[in-house]
C-alpha atoms as a PDB file:
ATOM      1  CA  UNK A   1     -61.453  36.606 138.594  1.00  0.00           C
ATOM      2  CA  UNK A   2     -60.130  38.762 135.620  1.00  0.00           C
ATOM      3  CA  UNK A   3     -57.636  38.259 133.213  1.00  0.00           C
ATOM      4  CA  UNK A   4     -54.131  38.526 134.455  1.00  0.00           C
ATOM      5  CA  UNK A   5     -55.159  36.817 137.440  1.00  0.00           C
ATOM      6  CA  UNK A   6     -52.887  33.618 136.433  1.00  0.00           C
ATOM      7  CA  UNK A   7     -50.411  33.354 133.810  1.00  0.00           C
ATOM      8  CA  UNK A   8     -50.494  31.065 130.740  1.00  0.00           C
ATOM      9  CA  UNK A   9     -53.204  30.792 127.737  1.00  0.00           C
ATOM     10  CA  UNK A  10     -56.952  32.161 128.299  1.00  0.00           C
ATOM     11  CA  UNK A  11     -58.039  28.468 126.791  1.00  0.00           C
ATOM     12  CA  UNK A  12     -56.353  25.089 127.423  1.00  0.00           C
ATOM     13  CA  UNK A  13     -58.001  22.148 126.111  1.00  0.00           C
ATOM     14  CA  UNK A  14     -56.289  18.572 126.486  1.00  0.00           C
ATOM     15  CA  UNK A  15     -57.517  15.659 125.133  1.00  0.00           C
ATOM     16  CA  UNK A  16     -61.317  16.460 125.475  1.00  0.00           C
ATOM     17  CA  UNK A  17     -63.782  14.411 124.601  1.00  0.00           C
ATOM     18  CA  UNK A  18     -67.541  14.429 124.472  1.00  0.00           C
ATOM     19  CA  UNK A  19     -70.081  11.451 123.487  1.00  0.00           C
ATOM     20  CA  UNK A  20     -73.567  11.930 123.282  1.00  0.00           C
ATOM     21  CA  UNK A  21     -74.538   8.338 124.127  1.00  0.00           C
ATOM     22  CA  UNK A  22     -72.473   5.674 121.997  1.00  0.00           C
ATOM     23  CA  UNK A  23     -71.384   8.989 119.220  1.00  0.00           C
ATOM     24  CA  UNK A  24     -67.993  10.497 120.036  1.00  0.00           C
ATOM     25  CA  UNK A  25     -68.510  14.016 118.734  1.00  0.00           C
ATOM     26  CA  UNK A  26     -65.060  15.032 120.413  1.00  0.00           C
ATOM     27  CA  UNK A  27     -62.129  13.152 120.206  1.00  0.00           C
ATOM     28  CA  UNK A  28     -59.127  13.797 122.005  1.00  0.00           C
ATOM     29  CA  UNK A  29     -58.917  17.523 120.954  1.00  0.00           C
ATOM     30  CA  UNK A  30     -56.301  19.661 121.797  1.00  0.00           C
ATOM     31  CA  UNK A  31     -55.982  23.727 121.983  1.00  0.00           C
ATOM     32  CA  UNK A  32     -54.429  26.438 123.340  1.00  0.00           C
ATOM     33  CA  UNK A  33     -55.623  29.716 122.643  1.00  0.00           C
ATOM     34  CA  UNK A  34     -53.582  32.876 123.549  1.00  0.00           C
ATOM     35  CA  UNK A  35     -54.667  36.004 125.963  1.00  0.00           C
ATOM     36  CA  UNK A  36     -55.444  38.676 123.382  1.00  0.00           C
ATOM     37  CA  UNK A  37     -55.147  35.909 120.491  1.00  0.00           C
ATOM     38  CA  UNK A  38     -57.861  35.557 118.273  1.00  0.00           C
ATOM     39  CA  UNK A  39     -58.857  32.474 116.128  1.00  0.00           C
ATOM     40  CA  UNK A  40     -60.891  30.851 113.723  1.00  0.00           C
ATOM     41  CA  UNK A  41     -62.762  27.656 114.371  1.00  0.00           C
ATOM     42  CA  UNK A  42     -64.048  26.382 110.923  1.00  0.00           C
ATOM     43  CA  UNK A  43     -65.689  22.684 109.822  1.00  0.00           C
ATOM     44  CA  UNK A  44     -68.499  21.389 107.993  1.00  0.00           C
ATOM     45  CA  UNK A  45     -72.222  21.515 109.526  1.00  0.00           C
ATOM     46  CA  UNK A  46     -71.853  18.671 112.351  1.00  0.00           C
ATOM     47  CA  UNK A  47     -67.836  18.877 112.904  1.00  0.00           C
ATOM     48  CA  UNK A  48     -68.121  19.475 116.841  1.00  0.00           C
ATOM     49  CA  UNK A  49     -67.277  23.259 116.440  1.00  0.00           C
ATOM     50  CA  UNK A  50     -70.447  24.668 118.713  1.00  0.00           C
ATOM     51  CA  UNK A  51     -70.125  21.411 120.652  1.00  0.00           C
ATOM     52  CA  UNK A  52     -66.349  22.189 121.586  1.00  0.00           C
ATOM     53  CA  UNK A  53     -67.246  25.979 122.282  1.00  0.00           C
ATOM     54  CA  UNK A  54     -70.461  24.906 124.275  1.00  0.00           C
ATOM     55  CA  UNK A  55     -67.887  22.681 126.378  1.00  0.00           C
ATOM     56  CA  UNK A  56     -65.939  25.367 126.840  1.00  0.00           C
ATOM     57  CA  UNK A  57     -68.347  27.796 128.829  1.00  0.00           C
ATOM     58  CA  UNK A  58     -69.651  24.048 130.563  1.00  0.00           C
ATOM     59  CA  UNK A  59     -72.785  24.583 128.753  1.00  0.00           C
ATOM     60  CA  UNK A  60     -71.656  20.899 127.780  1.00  0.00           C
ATOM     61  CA  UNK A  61     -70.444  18.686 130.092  1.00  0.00           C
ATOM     62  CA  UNK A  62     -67.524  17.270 128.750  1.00  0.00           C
ATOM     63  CA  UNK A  63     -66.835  13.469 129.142  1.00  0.00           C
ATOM     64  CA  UNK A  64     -62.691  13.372 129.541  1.00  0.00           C
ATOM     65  CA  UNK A  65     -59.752  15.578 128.872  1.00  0.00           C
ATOM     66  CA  UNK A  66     -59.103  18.495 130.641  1.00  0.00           C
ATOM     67  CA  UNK A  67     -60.177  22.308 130.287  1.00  0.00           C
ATOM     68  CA  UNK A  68     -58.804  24.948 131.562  1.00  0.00           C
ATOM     69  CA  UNK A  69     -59.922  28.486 131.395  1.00  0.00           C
ATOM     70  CA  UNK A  70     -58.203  31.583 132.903  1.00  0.00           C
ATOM     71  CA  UNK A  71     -56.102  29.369 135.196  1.00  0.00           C
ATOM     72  CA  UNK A  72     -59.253  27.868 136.051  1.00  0.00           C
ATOM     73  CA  UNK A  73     -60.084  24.224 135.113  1.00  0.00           C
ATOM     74  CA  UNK A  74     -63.515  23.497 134.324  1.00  0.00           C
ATOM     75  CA  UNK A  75     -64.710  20.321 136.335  1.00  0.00           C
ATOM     76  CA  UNK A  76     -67.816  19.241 138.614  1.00  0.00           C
ATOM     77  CA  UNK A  77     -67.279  22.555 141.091  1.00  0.00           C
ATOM     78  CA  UNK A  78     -69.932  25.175 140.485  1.00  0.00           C
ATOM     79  CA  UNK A  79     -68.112  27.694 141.891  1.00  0.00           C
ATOM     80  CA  UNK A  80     -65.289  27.210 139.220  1.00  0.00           C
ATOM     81  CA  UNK A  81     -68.453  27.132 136.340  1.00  0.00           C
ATOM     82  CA  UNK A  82     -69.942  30.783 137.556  1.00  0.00           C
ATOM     83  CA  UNK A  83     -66.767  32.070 137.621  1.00  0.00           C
ATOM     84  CA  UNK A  84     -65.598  31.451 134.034  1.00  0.00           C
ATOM     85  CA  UNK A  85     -69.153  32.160 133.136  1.00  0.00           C
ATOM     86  CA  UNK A  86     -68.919  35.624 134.268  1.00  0.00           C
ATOM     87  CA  UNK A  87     -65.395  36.034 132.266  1.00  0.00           C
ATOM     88  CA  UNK A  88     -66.669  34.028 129.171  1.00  0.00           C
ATOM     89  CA  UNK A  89     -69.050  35.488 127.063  1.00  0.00           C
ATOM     90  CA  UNK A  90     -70.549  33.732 124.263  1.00  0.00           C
ATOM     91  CA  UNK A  91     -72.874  35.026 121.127  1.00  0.00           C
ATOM     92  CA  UNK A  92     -74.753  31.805 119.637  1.00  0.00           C
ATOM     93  CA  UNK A  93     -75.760  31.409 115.833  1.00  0.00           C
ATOM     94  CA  UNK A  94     -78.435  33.992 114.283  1.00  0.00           C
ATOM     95  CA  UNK A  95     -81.527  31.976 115.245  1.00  0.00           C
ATOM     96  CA  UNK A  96     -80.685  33.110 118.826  1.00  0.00           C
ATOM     97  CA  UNK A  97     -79.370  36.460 118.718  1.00  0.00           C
ATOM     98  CA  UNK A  98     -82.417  39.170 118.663  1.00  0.00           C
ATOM     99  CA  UNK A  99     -83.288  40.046 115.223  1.00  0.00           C
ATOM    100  CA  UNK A 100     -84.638  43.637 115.652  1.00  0.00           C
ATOM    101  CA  UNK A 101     -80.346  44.002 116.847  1.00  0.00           C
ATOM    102  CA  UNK A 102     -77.345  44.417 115.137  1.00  0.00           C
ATOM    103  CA  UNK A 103     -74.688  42.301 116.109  1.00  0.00           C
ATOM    104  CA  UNK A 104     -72.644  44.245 118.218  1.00  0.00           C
ATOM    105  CA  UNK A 105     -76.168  45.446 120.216  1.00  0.00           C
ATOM    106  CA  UNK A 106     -76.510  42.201 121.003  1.00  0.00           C
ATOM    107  CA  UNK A 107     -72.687  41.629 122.125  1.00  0.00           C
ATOM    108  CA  UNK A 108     -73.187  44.637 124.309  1.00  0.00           C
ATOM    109  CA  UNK A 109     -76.398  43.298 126.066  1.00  0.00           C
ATOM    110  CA  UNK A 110     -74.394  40.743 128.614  1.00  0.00           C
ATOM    111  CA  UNK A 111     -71.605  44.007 130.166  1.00  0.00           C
ATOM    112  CA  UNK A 112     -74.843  46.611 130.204  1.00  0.00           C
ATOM    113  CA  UNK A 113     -77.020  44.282 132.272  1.00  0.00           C
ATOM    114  CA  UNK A 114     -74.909  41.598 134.187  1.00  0.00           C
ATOM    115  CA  UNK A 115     -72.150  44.365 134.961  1.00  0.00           C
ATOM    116  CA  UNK A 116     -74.242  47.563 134.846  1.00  0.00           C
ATOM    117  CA  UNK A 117     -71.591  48.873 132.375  1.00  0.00           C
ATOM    118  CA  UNK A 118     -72.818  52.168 130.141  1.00  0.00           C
ATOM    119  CA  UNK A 119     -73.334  51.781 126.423  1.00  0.00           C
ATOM    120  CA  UNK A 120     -70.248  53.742 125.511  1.00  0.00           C
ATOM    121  CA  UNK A 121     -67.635  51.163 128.119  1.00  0.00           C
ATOM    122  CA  UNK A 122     -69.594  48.381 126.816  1.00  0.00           C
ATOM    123  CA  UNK A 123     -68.832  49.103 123.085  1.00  0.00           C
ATOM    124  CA  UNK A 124     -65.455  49.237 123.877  1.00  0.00           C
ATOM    125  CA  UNK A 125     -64.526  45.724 124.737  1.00  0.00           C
ATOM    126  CA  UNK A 126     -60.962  45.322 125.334  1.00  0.00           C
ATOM    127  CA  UNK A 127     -60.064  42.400 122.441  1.00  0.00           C
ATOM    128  CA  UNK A 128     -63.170  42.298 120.482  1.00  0.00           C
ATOM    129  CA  UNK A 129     -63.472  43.524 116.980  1.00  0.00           C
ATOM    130  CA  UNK A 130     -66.896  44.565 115.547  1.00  0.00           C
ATOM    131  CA  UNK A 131     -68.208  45.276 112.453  1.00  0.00           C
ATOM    132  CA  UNK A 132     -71.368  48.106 112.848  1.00  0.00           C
ATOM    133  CA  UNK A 133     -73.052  47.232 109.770  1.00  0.00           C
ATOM    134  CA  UNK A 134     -73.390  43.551 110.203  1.00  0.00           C
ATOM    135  CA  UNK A 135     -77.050  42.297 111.905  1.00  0.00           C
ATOM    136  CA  UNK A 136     -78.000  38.782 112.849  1.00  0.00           C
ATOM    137  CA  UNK A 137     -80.955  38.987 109.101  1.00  0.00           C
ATOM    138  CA  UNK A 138     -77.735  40.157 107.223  1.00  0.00           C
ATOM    139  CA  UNK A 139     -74.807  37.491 107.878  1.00  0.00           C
END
């Protein structure tokens, strides 16, 4: 799977929702994000925001709606899971990035070990932005 392998938005989510028991942390979201586009998703501490990105990489199991990755919609086939997980990288909050890192070390860890990628092609993302200076003790 890559990229241009089927046309239409790298992230489609319709009318998810999540509940953790009788709490409805989702409800009935909706989002399409771009190839190439980049966005912001911003809410107070306990909004949904790692919840929705968590569903997104099935990390989360969402309990309705629809989401569709790459062309590929995310449902009970494990086959369509690895796939978007090898796509879909994700960096999680400080407390689990590797402190003795800067943040874009870290970002590079996934392409040099998973895809055997050197240092140089893995700093070099296609669509990512980093900033050198920033580290995971100075956010």
């Amino acid at each position: 799977m890559n990229s241009t392998q089927s046309p239409g938005p790298a992230v489609r989510i319709e009318n998810l929702d999540k509940y953790y028991g009788t709490f409805h942390a989702l409800r009935k979201i909706n989002l399409s994000v771009q190839r190439g586009e980049r966005i912001v998703i911003c809410g107070p501490s306990g909004s949904g925001k790692s919840t929705m990105i968590r569903c997104i990489n099935r990390l989360e199991q969402h309990n309705g709606g629809r989401i569709t990755v790459l062309g590929t919609e995310l449902n009970d086939d494990v086959a369509n899971i690895d796939g978007i997980r090898r796509e879909v990288g994700m960096v999680f909050q400080h407390f689990n990035l590797f402190p003795h890192m800067s943040v874009l070390e870290n970002c590079m860890i996934a392409p040099m070990i998973v895809r055997k990628k050197p240092r140089a092609e893995a700093r070099r993302r296609p669509g990512a932005i980093w900033k050198k200076s920033a580290s995971p003790s100075r956010r």
